[in-house]
PDB file of N, CA and C in Angstrom:
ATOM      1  N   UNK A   1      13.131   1.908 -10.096  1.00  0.00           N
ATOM      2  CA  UNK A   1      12.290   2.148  -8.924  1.00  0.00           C
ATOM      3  C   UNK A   1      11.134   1.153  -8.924  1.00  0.00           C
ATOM      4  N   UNK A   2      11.188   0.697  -7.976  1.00  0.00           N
ATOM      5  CA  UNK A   2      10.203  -0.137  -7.620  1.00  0.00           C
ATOM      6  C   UNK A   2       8.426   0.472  -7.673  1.00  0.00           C
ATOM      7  N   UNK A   3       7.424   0.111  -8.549  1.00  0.00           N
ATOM      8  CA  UNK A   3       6.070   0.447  -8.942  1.00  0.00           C
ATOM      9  C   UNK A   3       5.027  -0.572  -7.805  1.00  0.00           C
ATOM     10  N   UNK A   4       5.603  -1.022  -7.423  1.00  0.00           N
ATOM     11  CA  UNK A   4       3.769  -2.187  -6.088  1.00  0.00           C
ATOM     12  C   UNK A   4       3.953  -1.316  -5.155  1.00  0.00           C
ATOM     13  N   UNK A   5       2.553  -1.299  -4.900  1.00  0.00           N
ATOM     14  CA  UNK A   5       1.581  -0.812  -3.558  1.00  0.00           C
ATOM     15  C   UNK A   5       2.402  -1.470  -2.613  1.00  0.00           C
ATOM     16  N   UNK A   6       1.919  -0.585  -1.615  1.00  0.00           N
ATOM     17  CA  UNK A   6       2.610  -1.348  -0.602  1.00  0.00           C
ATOM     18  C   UNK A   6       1.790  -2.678   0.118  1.00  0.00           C
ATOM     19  N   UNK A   7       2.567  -3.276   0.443  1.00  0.00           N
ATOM     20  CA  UNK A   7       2.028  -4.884   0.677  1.00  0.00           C
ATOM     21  C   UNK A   7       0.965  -5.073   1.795  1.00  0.00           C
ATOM     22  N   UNK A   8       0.483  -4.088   2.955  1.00  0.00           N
ATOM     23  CA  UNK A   8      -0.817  -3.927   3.265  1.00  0.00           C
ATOM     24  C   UNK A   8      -1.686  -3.550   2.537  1.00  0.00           C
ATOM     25  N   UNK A   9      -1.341  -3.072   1.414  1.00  0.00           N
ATOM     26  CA  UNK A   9      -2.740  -2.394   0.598  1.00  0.00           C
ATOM     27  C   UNK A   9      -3.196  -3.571  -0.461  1.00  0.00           C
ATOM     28  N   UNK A  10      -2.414  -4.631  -0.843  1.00  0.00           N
ATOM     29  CA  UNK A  10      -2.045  -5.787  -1.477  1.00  0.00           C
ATOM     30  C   UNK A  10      -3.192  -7.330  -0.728  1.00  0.00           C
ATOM     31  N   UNK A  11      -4.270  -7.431  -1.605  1.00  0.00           N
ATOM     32  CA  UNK A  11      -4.964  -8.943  -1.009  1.00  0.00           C
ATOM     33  C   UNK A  11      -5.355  -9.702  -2.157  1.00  0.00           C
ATOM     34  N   UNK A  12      -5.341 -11.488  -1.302  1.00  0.00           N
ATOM     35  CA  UNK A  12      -5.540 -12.380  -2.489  1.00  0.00           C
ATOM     36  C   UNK A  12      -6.639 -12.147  -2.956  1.00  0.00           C
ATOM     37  N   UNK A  13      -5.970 -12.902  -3.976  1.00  0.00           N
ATOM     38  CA  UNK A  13      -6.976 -13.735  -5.226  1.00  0.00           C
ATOM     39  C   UNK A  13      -8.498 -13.611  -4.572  1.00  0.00           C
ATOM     40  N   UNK A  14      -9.001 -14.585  -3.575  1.00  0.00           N
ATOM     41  CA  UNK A  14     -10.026 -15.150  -2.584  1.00  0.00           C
ATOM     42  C   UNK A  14     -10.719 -13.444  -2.502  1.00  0.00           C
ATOM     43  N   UNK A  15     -10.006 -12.726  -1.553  1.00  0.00           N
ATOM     44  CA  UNK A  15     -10.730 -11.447  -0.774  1.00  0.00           C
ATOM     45  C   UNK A  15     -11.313 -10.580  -2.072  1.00  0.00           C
ATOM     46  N   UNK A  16     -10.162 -10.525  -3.454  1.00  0.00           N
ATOM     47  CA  UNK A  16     -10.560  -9.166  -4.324  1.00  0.00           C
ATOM     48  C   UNK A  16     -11.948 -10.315  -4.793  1.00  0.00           C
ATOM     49  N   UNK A  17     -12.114 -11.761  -5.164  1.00  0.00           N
ATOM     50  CA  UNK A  17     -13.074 -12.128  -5.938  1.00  0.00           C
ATOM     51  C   UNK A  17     -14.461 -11.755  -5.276  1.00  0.00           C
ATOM     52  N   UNK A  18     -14.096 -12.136  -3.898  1.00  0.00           N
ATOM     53  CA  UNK A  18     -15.195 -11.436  -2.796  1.00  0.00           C
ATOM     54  C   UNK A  18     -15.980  -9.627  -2.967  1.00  0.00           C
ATOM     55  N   UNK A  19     -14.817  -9.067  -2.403  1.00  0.00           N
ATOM     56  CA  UNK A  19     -15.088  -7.718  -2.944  1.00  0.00           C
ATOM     57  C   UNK A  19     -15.738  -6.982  -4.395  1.00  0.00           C
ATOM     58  N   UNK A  20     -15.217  -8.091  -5.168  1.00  0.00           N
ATOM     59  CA  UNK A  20     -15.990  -8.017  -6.988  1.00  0.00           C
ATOM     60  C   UNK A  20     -17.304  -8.384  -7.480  1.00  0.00           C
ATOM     61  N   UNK A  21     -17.433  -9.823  -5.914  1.00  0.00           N
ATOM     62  CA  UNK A  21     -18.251 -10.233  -6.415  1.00  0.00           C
ATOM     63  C   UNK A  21     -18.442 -11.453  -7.671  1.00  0.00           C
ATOM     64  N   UNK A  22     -17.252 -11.789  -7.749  1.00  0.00           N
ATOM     65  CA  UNK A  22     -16.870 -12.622  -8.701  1.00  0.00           C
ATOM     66  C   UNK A  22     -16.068 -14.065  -7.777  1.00  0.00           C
ATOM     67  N   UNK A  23     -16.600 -15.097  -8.671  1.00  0.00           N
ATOM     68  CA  UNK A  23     -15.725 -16.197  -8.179  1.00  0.00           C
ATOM     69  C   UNK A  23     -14.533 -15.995  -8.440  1.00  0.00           C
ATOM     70  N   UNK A  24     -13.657 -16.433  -7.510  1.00  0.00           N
ATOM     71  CA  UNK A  24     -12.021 -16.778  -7.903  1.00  0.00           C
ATOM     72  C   UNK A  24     -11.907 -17.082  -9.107  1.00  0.00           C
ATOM     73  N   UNK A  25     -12.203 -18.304  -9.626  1.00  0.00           N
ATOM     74  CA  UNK A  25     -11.619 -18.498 -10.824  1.00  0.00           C
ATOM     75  C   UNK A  25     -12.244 -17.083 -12.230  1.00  0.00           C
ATOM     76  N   UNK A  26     -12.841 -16.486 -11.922  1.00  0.00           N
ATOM     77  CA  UNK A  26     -13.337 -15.220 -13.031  1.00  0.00           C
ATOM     78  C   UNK A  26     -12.413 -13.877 -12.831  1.00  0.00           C
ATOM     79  N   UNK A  27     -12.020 -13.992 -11.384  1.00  0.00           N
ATOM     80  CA  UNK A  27     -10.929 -12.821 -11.187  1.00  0.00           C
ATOM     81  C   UNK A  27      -9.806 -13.066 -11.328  1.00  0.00           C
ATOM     82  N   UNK A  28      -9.232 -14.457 -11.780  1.00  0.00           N
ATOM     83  CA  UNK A  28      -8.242 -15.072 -12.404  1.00  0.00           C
ATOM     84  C   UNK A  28      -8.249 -14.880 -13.709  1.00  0.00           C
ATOM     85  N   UNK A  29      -9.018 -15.048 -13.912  1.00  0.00           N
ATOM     86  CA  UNK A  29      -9.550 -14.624 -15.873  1.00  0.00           C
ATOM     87  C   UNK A  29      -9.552 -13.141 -15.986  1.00  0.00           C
ATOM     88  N   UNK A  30      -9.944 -12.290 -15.149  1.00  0.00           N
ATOM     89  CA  UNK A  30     -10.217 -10.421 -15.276  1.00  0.00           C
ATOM     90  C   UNK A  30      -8.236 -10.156 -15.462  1.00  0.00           C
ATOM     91  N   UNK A  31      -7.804 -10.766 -14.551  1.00  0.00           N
ATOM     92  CA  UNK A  31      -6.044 -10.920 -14.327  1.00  0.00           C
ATOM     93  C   UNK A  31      -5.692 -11.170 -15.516  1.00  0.00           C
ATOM     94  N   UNK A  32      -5.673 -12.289 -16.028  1.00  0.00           N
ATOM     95  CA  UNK A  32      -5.002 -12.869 -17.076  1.00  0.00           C
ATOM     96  C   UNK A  32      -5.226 -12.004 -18.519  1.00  0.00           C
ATOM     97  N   UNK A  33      -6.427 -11.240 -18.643  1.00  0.00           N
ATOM     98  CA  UNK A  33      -7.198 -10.761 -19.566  1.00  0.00           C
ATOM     99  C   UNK A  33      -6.746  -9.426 -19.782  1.00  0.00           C
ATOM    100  N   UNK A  34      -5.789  -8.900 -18.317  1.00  0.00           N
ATOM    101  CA  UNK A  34      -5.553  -7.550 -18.325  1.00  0.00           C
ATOM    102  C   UNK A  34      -6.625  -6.269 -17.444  1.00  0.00           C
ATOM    103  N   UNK A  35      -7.977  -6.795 -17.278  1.00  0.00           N
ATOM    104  CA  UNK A  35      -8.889  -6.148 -16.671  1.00  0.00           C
ATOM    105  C   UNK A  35      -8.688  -5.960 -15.439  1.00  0.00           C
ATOM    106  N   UNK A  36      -7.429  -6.623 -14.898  1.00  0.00           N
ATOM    107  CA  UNK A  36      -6.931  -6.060 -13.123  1.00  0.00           C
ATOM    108  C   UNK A  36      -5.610  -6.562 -12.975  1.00  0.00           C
ATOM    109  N   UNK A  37      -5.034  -5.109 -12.280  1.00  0.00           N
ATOM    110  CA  UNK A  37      -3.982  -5.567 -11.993  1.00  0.00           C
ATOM    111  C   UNK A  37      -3.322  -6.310 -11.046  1.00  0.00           C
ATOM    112  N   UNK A  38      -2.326  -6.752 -11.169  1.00  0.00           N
ATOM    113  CA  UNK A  38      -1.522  -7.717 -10.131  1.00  0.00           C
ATOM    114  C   UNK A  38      -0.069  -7.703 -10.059  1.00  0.00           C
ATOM    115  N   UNK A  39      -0.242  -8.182  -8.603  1.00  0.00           N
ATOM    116  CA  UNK A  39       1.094  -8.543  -8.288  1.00  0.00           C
ATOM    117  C   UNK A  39       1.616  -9.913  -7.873  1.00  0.00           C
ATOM    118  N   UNK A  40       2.610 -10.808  -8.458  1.00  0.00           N
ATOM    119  CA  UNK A  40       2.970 -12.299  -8.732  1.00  0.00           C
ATOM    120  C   UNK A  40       4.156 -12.132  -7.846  1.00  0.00           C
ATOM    121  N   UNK A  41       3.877 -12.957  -6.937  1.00  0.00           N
ATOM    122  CA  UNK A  41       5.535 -13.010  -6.204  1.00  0.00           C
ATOM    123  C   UNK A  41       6.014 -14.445  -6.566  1.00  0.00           C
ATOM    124  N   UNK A  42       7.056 -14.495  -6.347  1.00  0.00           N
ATOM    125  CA  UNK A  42       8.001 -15.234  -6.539  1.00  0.00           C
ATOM    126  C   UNK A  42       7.586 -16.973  -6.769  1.00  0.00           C
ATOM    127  N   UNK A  43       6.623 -17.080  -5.746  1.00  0.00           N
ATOM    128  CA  UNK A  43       6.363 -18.498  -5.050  1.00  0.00           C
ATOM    129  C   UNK A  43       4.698 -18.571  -6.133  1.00  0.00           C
ATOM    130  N   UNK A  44       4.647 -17.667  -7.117  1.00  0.00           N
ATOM    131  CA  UNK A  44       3.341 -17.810  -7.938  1.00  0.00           C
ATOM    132  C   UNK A  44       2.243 -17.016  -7.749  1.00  0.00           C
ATOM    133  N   UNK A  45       1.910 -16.924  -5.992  1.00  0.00           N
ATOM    134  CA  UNK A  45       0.761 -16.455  -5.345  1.00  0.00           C
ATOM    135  C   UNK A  45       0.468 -14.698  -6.094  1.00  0.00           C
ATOM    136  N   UNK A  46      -0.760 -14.766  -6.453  1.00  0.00           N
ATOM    137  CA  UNK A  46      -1.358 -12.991  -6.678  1.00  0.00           C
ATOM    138  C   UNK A  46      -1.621 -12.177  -6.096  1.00  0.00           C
ATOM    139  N   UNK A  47      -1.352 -11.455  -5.921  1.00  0.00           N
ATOM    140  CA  UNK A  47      -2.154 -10.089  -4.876  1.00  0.00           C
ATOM    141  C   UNK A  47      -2.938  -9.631  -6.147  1.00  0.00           C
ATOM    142  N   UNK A  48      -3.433  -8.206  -5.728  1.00  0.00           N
ATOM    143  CA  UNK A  48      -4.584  -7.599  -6.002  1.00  0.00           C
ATOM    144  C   UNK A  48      -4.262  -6.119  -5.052  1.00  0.00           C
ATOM    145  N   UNK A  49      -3.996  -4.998  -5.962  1.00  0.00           N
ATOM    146  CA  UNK A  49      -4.142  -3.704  -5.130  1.00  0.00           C
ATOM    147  C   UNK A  49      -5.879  -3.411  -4.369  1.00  0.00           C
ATOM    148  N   UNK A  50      -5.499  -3.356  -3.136  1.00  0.00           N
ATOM    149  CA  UNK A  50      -6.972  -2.729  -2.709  1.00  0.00           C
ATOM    150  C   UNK A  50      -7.854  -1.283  -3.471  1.00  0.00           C
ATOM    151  N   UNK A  51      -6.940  -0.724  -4.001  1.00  0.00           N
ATOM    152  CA  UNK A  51      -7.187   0.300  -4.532  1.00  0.00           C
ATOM    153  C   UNK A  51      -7.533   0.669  -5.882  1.00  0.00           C
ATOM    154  N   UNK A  52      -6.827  -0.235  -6.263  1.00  0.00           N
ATOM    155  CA  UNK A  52      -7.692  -1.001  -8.029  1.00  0.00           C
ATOM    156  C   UNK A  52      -9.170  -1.651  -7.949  1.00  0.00           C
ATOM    157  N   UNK A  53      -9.123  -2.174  -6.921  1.00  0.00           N
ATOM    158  CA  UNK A  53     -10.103  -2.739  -6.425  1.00  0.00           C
ATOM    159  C   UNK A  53     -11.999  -1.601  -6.159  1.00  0.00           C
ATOM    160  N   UNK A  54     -10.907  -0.985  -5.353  1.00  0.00           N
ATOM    161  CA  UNK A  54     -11.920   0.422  -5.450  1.00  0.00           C
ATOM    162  C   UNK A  54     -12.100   0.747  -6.813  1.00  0.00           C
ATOM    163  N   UNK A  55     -11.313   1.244  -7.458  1.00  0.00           N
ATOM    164  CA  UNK A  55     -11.770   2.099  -8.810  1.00  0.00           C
ATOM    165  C   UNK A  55     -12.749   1.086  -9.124  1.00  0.00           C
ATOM    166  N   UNK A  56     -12.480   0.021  -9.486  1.00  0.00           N
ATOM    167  CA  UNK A  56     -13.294  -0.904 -10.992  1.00  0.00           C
ATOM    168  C   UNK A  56     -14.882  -0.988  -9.815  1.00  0.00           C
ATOM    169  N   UNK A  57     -14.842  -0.823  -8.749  1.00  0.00           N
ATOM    170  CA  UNK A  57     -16.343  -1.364  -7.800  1.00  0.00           C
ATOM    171  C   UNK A  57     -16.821   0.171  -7.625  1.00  0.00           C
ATOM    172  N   UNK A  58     -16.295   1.304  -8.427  1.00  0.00           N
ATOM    173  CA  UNK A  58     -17.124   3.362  -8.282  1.00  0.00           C
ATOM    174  C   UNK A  58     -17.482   2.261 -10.227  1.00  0.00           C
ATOM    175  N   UNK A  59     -16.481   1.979 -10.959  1.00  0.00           N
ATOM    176  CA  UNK A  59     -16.762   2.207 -12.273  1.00  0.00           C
ATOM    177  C   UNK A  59     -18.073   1.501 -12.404  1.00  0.00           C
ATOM    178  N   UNK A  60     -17.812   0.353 -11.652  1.00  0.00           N
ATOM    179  CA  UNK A  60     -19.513  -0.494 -11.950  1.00  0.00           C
ATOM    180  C   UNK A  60     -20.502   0.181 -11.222  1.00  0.00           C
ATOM    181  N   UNK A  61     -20.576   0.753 -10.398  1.00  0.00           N
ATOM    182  CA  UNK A  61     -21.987   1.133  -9.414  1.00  0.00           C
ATOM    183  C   UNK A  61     -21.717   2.358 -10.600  1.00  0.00           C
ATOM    184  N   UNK A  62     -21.446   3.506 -10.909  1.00  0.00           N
ATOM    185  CA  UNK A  62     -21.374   4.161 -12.098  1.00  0.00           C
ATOM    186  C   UNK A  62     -22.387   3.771 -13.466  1.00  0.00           C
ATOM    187  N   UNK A  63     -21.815   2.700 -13.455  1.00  0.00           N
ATOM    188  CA  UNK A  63     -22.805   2.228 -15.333  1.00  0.00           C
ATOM    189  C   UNK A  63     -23.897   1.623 -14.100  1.00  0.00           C
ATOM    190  N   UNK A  64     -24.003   0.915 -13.302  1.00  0.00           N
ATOM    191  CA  UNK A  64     -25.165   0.404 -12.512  1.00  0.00           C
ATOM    192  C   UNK A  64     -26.412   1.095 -12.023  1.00  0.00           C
ATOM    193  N   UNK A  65     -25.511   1.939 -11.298  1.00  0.00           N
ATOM    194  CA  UNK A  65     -26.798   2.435 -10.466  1.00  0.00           C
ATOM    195  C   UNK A  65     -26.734   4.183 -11.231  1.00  0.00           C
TER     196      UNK A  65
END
């Protein structure tokens, strides 16, 4: 059985570094490191669950604020 979000809930590299707050190339590194998950299609390109996205941006305002 197939485990990915469905592919509207799914954005690049660019939008999650935005949303994090992080440059691209550091949310490439959070990826590679294991600290977010992803999805690699075929042709290389990453997604990023929107919804992973959420959790880790409650976990930081959490220890933050």
């Amino acid at each position: 059985m197939d485990q990915r979000p469905p592919r509207d809930d799914l954005v690049t590299i660019s939008t999650a570094a935005r949303r994090l707050g992080l440059s691209r190339r550091a949310t490439l590194r959070w990826i590679h490191a294991g600290r977010l998950a992803f999805t690699r299609y075929p042709n290389g390109q990453y997604r990023v669950s929107s919804a992973d996205i959420a959790k880790i941006q409650a976990t930081t305002r959490s220890i933050v604020g």
